[in-house]
Protein backbone atom coordinates (compact mmCIF):
# COMPACT_ATOMS: atom_id res chain seq x y z
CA UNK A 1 -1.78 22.09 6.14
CA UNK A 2 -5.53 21.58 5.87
CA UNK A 3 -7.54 22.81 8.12
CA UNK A 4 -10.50 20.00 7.57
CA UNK A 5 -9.06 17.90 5.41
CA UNK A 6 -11.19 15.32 3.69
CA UNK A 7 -8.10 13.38 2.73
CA UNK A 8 -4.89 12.77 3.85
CA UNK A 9 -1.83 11.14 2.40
CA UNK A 10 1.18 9.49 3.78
CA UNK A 11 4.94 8.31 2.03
CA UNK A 12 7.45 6.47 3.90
CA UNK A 13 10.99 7.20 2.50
CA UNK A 14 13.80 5.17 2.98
CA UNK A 15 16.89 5.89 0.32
CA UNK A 16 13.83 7.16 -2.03
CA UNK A 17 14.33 6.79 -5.95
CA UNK A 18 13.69 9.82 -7.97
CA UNK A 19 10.75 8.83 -8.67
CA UNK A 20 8.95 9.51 -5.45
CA UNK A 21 9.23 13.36 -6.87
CA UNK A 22 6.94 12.29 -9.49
CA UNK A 23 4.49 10.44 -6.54
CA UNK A 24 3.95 13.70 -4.92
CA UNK A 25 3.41 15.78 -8.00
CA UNK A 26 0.37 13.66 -9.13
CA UNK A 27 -0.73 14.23 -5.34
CA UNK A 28 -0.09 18.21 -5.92
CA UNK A 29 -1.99 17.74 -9.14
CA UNK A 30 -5.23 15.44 -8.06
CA UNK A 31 -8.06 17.04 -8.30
CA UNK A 32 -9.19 16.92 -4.39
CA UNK A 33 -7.26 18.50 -1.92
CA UNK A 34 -4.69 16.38 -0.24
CA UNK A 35 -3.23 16.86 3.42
CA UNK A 36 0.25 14.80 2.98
CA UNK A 37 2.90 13.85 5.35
CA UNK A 38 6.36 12.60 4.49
CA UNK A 39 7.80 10.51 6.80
CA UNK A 40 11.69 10.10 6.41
CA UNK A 41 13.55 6.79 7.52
CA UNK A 42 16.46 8.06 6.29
CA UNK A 43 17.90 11.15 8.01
CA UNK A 44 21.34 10.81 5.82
CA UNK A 45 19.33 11.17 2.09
CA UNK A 46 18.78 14.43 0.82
CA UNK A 47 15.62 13.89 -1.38
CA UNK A 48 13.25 14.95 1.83
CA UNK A 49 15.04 18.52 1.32
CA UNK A 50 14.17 18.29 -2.24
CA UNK A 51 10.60 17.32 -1.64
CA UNK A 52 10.88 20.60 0.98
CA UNK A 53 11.18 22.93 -1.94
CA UNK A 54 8.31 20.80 -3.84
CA UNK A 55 6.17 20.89 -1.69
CA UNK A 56 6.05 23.02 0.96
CA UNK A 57 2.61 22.60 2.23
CA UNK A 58 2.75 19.21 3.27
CA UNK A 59 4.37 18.15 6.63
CA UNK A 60 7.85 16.19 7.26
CA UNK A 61 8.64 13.56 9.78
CA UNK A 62 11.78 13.07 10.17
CA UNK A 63 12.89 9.63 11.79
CA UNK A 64 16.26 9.01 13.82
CA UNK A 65 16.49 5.66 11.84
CA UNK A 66 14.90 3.17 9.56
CA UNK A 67 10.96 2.57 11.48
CA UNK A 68 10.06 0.04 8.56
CA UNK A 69 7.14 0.85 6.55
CA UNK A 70 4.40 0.18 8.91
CA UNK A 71 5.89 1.43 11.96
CA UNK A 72 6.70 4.84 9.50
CA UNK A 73 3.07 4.84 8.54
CA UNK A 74 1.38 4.93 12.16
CA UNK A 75 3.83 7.98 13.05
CA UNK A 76 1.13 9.95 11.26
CA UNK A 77 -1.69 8.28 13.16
CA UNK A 78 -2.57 11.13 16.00
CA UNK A 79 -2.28 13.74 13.14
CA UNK A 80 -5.10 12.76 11.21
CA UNK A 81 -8.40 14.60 10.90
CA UNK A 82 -9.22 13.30 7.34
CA UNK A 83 -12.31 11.12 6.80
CA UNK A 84 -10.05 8.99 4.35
CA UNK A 85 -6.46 7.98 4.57
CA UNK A 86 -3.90 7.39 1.41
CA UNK A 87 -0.76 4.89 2.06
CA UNK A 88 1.22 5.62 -1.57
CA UNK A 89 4.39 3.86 -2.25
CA UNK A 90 7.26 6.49 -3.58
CA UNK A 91 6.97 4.71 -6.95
CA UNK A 92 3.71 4.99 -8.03
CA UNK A 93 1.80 7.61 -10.65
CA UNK A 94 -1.68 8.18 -11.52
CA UNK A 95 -4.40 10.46 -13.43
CA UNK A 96 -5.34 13.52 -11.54
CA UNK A 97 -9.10 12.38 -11.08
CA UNK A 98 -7.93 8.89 -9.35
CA UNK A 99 -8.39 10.04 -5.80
CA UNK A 100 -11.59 11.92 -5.91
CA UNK A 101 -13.10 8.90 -8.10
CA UNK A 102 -12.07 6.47 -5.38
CA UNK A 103 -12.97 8.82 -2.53
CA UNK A 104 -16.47 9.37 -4.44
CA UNK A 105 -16.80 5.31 -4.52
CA UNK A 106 -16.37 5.01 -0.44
CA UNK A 107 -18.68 7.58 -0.13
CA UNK A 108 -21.19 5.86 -2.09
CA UNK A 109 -20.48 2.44 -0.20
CA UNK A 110 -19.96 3.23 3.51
CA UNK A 111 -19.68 -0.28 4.17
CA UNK A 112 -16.16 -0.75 2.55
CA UNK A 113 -13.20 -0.33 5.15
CA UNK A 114 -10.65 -0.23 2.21
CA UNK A 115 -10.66 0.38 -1.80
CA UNK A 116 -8.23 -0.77 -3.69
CA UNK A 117 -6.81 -0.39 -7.49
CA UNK A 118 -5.86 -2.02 -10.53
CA UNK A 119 -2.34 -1.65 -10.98
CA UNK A 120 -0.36 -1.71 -14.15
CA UNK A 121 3.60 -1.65 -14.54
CA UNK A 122 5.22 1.39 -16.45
CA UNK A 123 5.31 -0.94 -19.50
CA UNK A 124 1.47 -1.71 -19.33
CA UNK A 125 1.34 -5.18 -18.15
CA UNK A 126 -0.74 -6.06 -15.22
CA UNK A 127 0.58 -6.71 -11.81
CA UNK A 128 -1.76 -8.62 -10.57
CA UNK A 129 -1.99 -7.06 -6.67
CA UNK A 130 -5.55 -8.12 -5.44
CA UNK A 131 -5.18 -11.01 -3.84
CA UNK A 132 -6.86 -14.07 -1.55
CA UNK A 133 -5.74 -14.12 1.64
CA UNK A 134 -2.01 -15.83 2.37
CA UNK A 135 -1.90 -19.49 2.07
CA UNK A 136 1.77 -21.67 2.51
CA UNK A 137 0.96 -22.77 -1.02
CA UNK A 138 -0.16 -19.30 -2.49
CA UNK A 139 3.13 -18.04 -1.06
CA UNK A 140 5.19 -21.03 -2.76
CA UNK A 141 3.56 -20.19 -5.90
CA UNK A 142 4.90 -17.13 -5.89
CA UNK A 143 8.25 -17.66 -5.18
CA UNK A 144 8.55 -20.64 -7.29
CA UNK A 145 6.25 -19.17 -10.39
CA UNK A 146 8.79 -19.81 -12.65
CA UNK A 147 9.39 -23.26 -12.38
CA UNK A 148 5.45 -23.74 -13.86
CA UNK A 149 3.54 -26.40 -12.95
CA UNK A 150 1.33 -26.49 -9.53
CA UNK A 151 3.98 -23.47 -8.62
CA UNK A 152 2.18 -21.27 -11.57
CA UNK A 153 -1.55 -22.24 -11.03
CA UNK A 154 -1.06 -21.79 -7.37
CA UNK A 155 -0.05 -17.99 -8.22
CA UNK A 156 -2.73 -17.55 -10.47
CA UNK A 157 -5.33 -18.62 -8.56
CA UNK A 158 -3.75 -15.95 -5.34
CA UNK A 159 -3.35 -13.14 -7.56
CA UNK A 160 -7.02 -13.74 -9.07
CA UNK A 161 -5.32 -13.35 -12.41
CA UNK A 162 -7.55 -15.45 -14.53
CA UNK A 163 -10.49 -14.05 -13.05
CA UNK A 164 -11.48 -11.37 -15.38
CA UNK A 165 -12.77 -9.39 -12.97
CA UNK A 166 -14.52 -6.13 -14.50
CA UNK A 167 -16.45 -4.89 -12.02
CA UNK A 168 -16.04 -3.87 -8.16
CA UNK A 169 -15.18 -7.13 -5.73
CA UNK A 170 -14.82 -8.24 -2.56
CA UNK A 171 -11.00 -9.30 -2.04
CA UNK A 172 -8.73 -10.85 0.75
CA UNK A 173 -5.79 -8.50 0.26
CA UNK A 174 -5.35 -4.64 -0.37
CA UNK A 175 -1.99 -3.43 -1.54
CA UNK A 176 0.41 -1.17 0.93
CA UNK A 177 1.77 0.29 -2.33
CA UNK A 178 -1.49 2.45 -2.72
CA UNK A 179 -4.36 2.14 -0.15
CA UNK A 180 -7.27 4.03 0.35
CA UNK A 181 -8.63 3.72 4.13
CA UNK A 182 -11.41 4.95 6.12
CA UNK A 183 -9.48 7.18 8.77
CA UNK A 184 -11.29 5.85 11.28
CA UNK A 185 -10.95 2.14 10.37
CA UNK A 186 -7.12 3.09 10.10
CA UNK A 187 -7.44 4.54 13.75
CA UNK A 188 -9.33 1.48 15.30
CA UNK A 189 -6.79 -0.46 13.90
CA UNK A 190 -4.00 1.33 15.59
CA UNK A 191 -2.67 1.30 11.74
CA UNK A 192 -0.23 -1.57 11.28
CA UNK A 193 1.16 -4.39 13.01
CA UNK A 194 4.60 -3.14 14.59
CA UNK A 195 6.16 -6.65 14.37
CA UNK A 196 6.13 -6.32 10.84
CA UNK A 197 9.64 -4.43 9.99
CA UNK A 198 8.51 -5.42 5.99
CA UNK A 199 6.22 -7.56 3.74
CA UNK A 200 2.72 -8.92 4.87
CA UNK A 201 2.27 -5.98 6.83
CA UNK A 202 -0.62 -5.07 4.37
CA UNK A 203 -1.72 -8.39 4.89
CA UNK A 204 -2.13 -8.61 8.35
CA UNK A 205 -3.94 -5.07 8.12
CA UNK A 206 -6.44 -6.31 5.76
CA UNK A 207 -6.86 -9.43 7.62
CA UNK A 208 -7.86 -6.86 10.33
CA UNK A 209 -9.60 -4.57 8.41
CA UNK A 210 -12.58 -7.70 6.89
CA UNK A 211 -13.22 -7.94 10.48
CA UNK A 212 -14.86 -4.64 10.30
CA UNK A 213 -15.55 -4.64 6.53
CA UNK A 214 -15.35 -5.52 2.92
CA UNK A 215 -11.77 -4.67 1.27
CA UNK A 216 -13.09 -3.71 -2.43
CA UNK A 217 -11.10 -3.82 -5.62
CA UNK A 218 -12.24 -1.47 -8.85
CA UNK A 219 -10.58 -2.57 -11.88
CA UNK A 220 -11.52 0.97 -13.14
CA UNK A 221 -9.65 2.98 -11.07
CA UNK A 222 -5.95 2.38 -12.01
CA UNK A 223 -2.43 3.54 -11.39
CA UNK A 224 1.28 2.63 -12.60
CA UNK A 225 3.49 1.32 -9.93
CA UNK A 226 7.44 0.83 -10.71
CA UNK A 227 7.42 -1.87 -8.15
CA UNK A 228 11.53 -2.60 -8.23
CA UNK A 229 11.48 -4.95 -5.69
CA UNK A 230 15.55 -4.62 -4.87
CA UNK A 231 14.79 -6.22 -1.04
CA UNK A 232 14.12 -9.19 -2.74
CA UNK A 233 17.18 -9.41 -4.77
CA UNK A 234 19.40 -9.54 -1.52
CA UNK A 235 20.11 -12.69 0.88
CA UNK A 236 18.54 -9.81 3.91
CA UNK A 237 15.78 -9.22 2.23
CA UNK A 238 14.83 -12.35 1.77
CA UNK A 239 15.48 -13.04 5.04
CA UNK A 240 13.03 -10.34 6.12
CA UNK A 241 10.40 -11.23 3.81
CA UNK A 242 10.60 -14.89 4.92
CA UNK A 243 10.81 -13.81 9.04
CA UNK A 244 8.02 -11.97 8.13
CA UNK A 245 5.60 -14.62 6.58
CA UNK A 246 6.63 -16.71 10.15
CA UNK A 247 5.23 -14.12 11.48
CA UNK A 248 2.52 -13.89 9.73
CA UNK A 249 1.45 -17.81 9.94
CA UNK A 250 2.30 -17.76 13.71
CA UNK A 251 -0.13 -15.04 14.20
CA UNK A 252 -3.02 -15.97 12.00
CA UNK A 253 -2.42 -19.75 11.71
CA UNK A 254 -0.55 -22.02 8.96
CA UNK A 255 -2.48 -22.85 6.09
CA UNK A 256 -2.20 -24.71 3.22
């Protein structure tokens, strides 16, 4: 590991697809050294061993059981000594200048608590990820996109997706999927929410995080993000994602 690292990285496993082995080559190949922990949910998977022979510099935290993303992510929290601190989804790829660009952009703006990308899916279109903050109607919109109407403005008003944004701007939401965090913002924080098992865990930590400082998203740095989104597709994880924005409401107050 680093001795002074300037930034660290963290990926929460659970089942991983293959394609977290391409996630932590583009961290081997950035461009700025990168102090990365693994963080396995899934003790009966053999793709940490595989990551092992990858990449043997980084360190692995193996779990008993499944922590849930945010309670995987704060395992690393008394084991930082980076000034910055990358959450990256096992799904995601980007250019090997990404990191040092975005770590280059905090540095020039030590007011921003998080920076945030544009992200694109593997097939080029837009996903849409910087948000407003969580409304009952901005949530309804996107469950019930499809069906047009209020539903689809609703969505595109959340997702800022008709805002043609094309320079650096204050937003409500930062992605878990790929997050770039002042350490010590992370650390004030006490990283995320433990009630959240999954979903609107990143919201509730950027929620947090505007109480200290702007959330910024660059539409010029950019990554691809598979973004499968199987938990949905199953009557549990709906259930969880739904528990979760209870949760959410009951802590921060419902909303229309």
């Amino acid at each position: 590991m680093l001795t002074d690292p300037r930034v660290s990285a963290s990926i929460v496993l659970y089942h991983a697809p293959e394609t977290v082995l391409d996630t932590v080559q583009c961290l081997q190949d950035s461009d700025i050294p990168i102090e990365l922990y693994i963080i396995d949910n899934s003790p009966e998977d053999t793709m940490l061993e595989r990551i092992r022979w990858m990449c043997p510099g980084a360190a692995f935290l193996p779990q008993t059981g499944n922590l849930g993303f945010g309670r995987g992510n704060n395992v690393v929290l008394p084991l930082l000594k980076s000034r910055y601190h990358l959450l990256v989804n096992p799904d995601v790829t980007f250019p090997p200048d990404l990191i040092s660009r975005m770590v280059a952009y905090m540095d020039e703006h030590p007011e921003i608590t998080i920076l945030t990308p544009r992200v694109f899916s593997p097939d080029g279109t837009e996903q849409f990820l910087p948000k407003k903050q969580p409304t009952i109607r901005y949530l309804l919109g996107g469950r019930l996109e499809k069906l047009g109407g209020p539903f689809r403005r609703w969505r595109a008003e959340y997702t800022l997706a008709e805002a043609n944004i094309a320079t650096p701007t204050a937003v409500g939401f930062a992605t878990g999927c790929f997050l770039l965090i002042r350490t010590s913002v992370f650390r004030q924080l006490k990283g995320f929410d433990p009630r959240f098992f999954l979903y609107q865990e990143d919201s509730d930590l950027s929620r947090r995080a505007m109480e200290i400082g702007p959330i910024v998203y660059h539409p010029e740095m950019c990554l691809t993000h598979a973004w499968a989104r199987e938990n949905t597709r199953t009557l549990k994880g709906n259930l969880r994602q739904v528990s979760s924005i209870i949760k959410f409401f009951m802590k921060w107050g419902w909303q229309w």
